[in-house]
C-alpha atoms as a PDB file:
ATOM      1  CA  UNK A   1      -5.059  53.545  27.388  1.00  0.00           C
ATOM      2  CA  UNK A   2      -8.529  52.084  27.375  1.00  0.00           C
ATOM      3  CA  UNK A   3     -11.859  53.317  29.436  1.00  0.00           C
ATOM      4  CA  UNK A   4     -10.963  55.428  32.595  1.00  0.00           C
ATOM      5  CA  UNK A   5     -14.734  54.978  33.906  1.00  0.00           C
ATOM      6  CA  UNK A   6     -13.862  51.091  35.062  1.00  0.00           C
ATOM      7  CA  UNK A   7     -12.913  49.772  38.574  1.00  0.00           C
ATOM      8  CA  UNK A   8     -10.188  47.077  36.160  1.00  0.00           C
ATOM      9  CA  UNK A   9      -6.962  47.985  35.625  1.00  0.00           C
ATOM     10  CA  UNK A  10      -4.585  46.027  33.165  1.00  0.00           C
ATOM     11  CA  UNK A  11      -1.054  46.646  32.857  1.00  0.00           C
ATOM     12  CA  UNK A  12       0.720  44.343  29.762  1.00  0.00           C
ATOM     13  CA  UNK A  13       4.199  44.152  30.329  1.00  0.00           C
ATOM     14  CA  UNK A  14       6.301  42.987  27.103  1.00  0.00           C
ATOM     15  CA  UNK A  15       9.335  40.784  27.164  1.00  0.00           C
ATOM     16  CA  UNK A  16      13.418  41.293  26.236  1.00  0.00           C
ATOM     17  CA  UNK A  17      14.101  43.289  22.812  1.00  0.00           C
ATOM     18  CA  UNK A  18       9.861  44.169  22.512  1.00  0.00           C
ATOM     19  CA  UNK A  19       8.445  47.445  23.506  1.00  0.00           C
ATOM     20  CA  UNK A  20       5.184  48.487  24.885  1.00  0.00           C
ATOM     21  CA  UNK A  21       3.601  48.905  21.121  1.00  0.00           C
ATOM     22  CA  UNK A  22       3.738  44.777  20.635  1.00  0.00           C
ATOM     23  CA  UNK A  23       0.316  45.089  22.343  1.00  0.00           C
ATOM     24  CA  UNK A  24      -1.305  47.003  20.120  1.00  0.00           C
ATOM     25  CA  UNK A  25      -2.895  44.530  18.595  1.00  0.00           C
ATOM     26  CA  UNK A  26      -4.966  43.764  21.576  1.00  0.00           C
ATOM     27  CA  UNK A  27      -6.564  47.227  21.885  1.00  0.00           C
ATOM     28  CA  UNK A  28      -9.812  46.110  19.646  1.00  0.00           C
ATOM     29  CA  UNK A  29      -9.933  43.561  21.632  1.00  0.00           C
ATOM     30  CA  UNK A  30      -9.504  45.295  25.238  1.00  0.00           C
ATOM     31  CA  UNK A  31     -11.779  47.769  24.330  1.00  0.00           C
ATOM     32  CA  UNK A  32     -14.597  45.128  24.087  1.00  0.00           C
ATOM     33  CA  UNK A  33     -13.721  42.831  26.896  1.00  0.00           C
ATOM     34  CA  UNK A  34     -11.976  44.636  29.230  1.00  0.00           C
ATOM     35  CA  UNK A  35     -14.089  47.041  31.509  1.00  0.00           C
ATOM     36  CA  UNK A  36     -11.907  49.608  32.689  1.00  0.00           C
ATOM     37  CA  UNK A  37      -8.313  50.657  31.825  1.00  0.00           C
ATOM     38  CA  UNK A  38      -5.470  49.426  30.535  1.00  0.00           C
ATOM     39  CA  UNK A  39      -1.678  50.358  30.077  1.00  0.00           C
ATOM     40  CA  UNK A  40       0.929  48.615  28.116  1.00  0.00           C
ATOM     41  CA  UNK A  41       4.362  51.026  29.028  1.00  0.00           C
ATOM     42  CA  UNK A  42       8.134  50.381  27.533  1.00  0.00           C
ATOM     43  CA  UNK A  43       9.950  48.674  30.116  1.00  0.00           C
ATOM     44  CA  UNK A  44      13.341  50.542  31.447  1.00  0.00           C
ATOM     45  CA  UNK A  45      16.386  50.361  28.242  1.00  0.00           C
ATOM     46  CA  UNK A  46      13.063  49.878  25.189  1.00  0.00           C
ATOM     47  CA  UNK A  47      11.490  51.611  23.111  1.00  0.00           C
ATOM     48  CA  UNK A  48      11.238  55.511  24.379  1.00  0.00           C
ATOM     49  CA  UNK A  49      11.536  54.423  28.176  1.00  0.00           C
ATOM     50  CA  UNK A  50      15.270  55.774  29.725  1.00  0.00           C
ATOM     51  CA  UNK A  51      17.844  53.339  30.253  1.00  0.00           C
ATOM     52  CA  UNK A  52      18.960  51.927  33.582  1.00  0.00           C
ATOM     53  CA  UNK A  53      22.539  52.637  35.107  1.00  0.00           C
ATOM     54  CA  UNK A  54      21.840  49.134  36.051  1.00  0.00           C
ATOM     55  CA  UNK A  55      19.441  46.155  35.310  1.00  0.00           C
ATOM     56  CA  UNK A  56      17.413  44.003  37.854  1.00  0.00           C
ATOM     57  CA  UNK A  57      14.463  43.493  37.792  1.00  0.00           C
ATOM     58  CA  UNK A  58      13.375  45.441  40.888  1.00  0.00           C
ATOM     59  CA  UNK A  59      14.544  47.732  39.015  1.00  0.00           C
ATOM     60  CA  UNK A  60      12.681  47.437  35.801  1.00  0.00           C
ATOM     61  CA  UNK A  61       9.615  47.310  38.407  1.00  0.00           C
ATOM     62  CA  UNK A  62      10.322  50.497  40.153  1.00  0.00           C
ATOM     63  CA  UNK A  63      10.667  52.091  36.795  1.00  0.00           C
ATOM     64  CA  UNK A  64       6.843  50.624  36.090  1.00  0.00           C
ATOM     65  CA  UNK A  65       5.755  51.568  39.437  1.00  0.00           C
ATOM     66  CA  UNK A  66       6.865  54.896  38.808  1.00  0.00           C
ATOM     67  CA  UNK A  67       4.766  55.557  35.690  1.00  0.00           C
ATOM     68  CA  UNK A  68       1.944  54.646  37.769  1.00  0.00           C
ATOM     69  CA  UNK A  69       1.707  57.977  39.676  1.00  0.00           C
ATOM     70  CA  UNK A  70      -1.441  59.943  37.781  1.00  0.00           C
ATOM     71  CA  UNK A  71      -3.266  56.346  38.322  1.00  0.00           C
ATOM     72  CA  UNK A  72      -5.682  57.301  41.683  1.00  0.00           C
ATOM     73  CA  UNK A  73      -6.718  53.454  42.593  1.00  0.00           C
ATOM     74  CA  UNK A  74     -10.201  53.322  44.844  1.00  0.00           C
ATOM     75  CA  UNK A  75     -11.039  51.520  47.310  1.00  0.00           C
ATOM     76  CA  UNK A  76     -12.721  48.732  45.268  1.00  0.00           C
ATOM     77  CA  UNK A  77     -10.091  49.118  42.358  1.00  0.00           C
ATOM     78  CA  UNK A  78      -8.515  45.916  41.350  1.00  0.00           C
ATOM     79  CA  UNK A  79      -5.168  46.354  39.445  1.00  0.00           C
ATOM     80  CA  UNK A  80      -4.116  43.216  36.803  1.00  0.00           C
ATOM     81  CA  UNK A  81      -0.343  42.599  35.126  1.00  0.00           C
ATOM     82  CA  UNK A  82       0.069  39.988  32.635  1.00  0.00           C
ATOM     83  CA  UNK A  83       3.744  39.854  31.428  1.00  0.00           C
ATOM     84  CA  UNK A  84       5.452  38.109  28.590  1.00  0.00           C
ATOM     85  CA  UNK A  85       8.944  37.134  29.277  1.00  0.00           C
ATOM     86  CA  UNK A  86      10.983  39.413  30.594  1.00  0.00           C
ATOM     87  CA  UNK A  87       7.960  41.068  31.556  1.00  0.00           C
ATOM     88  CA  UNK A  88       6.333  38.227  33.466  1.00  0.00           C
ATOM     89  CA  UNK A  89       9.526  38.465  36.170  1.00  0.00           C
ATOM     90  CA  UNK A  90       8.795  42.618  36.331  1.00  0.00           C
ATOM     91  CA  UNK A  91       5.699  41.636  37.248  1.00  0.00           C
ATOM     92  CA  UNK A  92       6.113  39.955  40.077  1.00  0.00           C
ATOM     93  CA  UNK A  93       8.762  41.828  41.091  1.00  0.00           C
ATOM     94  CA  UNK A  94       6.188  44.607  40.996  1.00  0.00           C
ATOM     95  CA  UNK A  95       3.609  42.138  43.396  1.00  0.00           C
ATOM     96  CA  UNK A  96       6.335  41.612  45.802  1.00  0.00           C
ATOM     97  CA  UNK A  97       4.339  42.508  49.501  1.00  0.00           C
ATOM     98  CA  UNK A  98       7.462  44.417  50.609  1.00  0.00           C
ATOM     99  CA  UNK A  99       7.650  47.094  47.705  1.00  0.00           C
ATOM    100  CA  UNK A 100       3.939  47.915  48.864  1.00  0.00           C
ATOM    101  CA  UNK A 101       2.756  48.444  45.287  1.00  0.00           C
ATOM    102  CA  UNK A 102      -1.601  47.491  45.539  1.00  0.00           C
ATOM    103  CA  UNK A 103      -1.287  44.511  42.820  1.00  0.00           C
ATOM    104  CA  UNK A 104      -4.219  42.413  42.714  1.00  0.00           C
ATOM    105  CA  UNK A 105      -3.226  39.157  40.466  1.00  0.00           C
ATOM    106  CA  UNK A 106       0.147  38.832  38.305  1.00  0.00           C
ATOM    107  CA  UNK A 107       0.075  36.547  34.855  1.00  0.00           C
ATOM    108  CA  UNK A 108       3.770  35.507  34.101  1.00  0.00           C
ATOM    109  CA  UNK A 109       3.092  34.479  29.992  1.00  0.00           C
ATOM    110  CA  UNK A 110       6.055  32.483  29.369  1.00  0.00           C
ATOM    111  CA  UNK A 111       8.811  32.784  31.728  1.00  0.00           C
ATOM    112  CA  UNK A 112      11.808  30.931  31.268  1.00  0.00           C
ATOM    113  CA  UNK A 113      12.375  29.389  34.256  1.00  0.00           C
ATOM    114  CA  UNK A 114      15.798  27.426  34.069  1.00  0.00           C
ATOM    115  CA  UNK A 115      18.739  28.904  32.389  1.00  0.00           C
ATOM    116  CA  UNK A 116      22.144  27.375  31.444  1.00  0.00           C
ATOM    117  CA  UNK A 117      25.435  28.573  32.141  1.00  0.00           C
ATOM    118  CA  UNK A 118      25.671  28.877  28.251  1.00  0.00           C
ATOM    119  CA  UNK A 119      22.773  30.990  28.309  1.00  0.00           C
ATOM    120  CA  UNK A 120      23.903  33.010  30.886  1.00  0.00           C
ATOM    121  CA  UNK A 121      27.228  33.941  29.376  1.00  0.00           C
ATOM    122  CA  UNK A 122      25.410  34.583  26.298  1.00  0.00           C
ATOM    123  CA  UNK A 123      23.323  37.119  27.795  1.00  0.00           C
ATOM    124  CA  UNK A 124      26.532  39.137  29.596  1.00  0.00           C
ATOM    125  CA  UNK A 125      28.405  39.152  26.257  1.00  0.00           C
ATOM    126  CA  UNK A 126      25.119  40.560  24.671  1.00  0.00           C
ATOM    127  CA  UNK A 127      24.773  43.272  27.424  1.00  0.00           C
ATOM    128  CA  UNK A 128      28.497  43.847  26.697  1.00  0.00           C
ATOM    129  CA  UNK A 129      28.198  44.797  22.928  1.00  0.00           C
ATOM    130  CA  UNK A 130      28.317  47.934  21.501  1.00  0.00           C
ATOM    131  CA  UNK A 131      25.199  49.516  19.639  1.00  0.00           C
ATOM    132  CA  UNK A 132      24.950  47.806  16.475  1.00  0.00           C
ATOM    133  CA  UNK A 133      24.086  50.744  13.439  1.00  0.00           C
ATOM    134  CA  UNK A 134      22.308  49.663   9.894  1.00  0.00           C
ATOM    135  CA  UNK A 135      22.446  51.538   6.607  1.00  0.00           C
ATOM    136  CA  UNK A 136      18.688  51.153   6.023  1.00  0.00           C
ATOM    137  CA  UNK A 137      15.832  50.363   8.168  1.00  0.00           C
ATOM    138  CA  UNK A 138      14.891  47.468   6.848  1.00  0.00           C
ATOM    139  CA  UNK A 139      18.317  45.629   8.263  1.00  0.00           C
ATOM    140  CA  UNK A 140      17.096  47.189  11.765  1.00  0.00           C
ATOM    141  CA  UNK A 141      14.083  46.581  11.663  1.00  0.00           C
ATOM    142  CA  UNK A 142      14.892  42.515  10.932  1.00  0.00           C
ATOM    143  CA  UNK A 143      17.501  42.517  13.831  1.00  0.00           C
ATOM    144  CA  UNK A 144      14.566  44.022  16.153  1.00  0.00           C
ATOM    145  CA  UNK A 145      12.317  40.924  14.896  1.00  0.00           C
ATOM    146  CA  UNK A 146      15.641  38.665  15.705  1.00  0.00           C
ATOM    147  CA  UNK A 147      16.403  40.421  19.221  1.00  0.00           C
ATOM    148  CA  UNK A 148      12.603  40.988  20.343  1.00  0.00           C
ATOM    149  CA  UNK A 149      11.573  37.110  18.779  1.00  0.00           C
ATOM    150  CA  UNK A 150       8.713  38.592  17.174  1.00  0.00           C
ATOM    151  CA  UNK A 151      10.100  37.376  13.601  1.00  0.00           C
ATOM    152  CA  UNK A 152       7.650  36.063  11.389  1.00  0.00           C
ATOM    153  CA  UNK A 153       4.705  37.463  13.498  1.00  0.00           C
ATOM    154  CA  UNK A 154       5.139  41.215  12.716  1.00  0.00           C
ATOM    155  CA  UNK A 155       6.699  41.988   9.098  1.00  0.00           C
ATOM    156  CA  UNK A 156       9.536  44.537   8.982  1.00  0.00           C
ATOM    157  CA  UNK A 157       7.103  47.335   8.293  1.00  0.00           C
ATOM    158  CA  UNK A 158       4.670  47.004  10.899  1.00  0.00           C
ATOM    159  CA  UNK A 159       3.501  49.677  12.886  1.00  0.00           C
ATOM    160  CA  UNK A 160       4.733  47.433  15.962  1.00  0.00           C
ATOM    161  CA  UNK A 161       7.970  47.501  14.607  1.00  0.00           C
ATOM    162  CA  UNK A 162       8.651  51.270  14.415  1.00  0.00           C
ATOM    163  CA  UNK A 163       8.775  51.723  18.100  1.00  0.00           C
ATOM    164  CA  UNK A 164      11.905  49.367  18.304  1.00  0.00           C
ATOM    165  CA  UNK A 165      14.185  51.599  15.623  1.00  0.00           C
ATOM    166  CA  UNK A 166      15.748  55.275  15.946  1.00  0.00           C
ATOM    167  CA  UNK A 167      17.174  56.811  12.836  1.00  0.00           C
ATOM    168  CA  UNK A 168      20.534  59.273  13.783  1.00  0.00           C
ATOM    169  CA  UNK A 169      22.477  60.611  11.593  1.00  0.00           C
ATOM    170  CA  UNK A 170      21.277  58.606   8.562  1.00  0.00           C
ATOM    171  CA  UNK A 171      22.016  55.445  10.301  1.00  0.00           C
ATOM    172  CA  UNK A 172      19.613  53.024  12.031  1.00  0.00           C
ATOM    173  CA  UNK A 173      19.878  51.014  15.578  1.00  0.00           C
ATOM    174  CA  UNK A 174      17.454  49.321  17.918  1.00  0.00           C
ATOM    175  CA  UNK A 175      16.452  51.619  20.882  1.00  0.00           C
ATOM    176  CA  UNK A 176      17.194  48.713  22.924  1.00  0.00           C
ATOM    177  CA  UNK A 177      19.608  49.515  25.515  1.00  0.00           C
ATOM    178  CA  UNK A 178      21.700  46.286  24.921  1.00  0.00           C
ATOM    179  CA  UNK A 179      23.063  46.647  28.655  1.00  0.00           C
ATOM    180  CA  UNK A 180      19.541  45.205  29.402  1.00  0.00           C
ATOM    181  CA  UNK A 181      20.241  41.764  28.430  1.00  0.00           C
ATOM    182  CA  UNK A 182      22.621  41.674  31.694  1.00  0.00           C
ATOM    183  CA  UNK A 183      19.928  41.328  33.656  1.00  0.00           C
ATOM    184  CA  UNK A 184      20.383  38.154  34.639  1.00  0.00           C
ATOM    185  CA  UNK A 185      18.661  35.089  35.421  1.00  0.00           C
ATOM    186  CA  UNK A 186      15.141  35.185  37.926  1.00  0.00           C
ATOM    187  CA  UNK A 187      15.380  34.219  41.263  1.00  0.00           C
ATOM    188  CA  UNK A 188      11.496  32.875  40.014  1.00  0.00           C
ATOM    189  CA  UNK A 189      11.110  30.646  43.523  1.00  0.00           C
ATOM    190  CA  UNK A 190      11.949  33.666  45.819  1.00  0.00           C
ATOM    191  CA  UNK A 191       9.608  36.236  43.990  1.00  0.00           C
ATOM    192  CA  UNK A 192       6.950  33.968  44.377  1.00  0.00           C
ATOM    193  CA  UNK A 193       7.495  33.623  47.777  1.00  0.00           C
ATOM    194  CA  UNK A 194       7.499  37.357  48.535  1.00  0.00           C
ATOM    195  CA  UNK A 195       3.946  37.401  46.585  1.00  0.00           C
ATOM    196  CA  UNK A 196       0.817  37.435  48.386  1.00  0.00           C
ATOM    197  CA  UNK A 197      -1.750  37.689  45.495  1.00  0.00           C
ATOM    198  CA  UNK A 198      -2.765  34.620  43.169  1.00  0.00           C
ATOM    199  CA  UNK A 199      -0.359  34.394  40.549  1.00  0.00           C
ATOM    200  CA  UNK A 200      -1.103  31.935  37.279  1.00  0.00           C
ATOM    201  CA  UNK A 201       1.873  30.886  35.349  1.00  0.00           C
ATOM    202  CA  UNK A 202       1.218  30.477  31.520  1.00  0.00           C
ATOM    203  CA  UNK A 203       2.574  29.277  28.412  1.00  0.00           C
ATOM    204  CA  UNK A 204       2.232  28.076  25.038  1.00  0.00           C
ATOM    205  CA  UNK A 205       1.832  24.435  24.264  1.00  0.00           C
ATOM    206  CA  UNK A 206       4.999  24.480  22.088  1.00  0.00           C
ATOM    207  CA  UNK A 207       7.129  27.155  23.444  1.00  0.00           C
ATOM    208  CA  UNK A 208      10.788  25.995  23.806  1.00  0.00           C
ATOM    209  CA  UNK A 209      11.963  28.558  26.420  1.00  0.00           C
ATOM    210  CA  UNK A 210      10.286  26.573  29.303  1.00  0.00           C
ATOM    211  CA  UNK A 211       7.728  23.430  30.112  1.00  0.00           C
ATOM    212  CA  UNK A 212       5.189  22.872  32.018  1.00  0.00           C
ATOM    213  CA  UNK A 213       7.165  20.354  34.389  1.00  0.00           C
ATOM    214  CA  UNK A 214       9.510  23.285  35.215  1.00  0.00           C
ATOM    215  CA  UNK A 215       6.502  26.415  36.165  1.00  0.00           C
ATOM    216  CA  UNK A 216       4.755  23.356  38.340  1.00  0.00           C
ATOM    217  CA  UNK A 217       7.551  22.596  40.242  1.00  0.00           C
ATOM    218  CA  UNK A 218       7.408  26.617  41.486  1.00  0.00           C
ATOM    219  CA  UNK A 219       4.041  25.798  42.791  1.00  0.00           C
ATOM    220  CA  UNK A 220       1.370  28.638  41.541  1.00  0.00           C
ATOM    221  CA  UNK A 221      -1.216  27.144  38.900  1.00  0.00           C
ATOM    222  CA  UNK A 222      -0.077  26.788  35.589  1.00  0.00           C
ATOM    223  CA  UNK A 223      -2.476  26.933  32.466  1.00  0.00           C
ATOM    224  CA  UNK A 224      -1.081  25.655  29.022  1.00  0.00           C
ATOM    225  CA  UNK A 225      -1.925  27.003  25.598  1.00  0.00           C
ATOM    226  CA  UNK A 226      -2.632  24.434  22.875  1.00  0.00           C
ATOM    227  CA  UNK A 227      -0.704  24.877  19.598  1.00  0.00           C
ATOM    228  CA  UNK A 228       0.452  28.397  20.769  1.00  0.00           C
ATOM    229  CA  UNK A 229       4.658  29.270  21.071  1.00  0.00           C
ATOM    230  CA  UNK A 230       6.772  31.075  23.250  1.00  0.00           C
ATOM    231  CA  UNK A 231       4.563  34.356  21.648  1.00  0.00           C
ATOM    232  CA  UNK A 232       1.045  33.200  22.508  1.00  0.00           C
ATOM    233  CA  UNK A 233      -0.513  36.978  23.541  1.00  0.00           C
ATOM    234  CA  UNK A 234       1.029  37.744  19.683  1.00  0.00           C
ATOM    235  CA  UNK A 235      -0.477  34.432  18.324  1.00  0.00           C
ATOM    236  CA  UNK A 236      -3.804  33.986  19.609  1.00  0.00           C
ATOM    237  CA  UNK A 237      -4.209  37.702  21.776  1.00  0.00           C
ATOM    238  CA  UNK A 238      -8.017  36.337  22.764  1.00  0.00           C
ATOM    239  CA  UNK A 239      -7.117  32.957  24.186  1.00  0.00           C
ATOM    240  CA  UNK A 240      -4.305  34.630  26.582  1.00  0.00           C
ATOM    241  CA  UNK A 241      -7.069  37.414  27.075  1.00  0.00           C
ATOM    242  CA  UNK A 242      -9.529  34.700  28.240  1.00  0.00           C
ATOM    243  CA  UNK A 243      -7.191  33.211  31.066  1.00  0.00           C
ATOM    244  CA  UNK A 244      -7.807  36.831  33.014  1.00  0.00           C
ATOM    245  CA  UNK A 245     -11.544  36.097  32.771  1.00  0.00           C
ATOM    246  CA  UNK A 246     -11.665  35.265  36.710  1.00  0.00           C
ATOM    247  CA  UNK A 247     -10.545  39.107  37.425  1.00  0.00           C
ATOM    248  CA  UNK A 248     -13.372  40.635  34.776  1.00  0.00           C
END
């Protein structure tokens, strides 16, 4: 958590597979240009947050909502999210008017937008698996970077890493709950729809997952990342930083 003196308040949302610690190389950085506080929480089923009996994402968002209690908003408060992913979608479930939660702005940071059949199925027969255990933690901690898509960014024995992993017994697994995976695909056009506050879609210039010809046709600005993947806030933290520089 950053400064608690400021009137700005950041939550950073990660995506499927990541935990909250994948921003923790931002915090030099938020603790010069971002004036006030900041949170970066494990969504519901990652890293030490409790799984769900069930994934959705307004559930996910409740779960986030919840962890908000001890934060006492004023008057003149303004309250940020920038999600990755996954994360983007919590987000503005989180913005939705009707869950009455005082969101300011929402960043969605690479949302995929259209999914396949094929990748649908894919997802339910993840969700379906049984916990996969490792003799060592190097093997977990490579399926983490697999699952999370943070391999080749973060090596097997970064700090960002360890969050991901639980050691029982000798053995190794992901603290994933793999159940999340059946979350299922975002109903993107209606959550935007039940959002009142300025929303900017963004992604990186060469991220796979989604283009900008899809986010325009949901109508909310989009702003493009040159050179950057599907991983820009991991890539090049200070350029994603910079697209929240209206709400500074």
């Amino acid at each position: 958590m950053g400064d608690t003196t400021g009137k700005r308040h950041l939550i950073l949302l990660h995506g499927m597979g990541a935990t909250g610690e994948v921003w923790l190389p931002w915090a030099p950085l938020l603790e010069r240009r971002w004036p006030g506080r900041w949170l970066a929480p494990d969504l519901a089923g990652h890293g030490w947050s409790p799984p769900l009996p069930g994934y959705s994402f307004e559930a996910l968002a409740q779960r986030v909502a919840d962890g908000l209690g001890p934060v006492r908003l004023g008057p003149d408060d303004r309250l940020v999210v920038l999600g990755h992913s996954l994360g983007g979608v919590v987000a503005l479930a989180l913005a939705a008017r009707q869950r009455g939660h005082p969101v300011d702005a929402v960043m969605g940071l690479g949302i995929k937008a259209v999914w396949s059949p094929a990748e649908l199925a894919k997802s339910q027969e993840l969700a379906a698996r049984p916990v996969t255990w490792f003799a060592t933690r190097d093997e977990a901690a490579r399926r983490y970077l697999r699952v999370s898509g943070l391999a080749g960014l973060f090596a097997p024995d970064h700090p960002v890493v360890e969050a991901g992993l639980r050691r029982e017994d000798g053995r190794w697994r992901l603290a994933m709950d793999p159940a999340a995976f059946a979350v299922g695909e975002p109903r993107l056009p209606v959550l935007l729809s039940a959002t009142d506050v300025p929303v900017l879609l963004a992604r990186g210039e060469l991220d796979p997952m989604v283009t900008d010809a899809q986010l325009k046709e949901l109508g909310a600005p989009v702003a493009t990342l040159p050179g950057l993947g599907h991983n820009a806030h991991v890539e090049d933290p200070e350029a994603v930083l910079a697209l929240l520089d209206p709400y500074l």
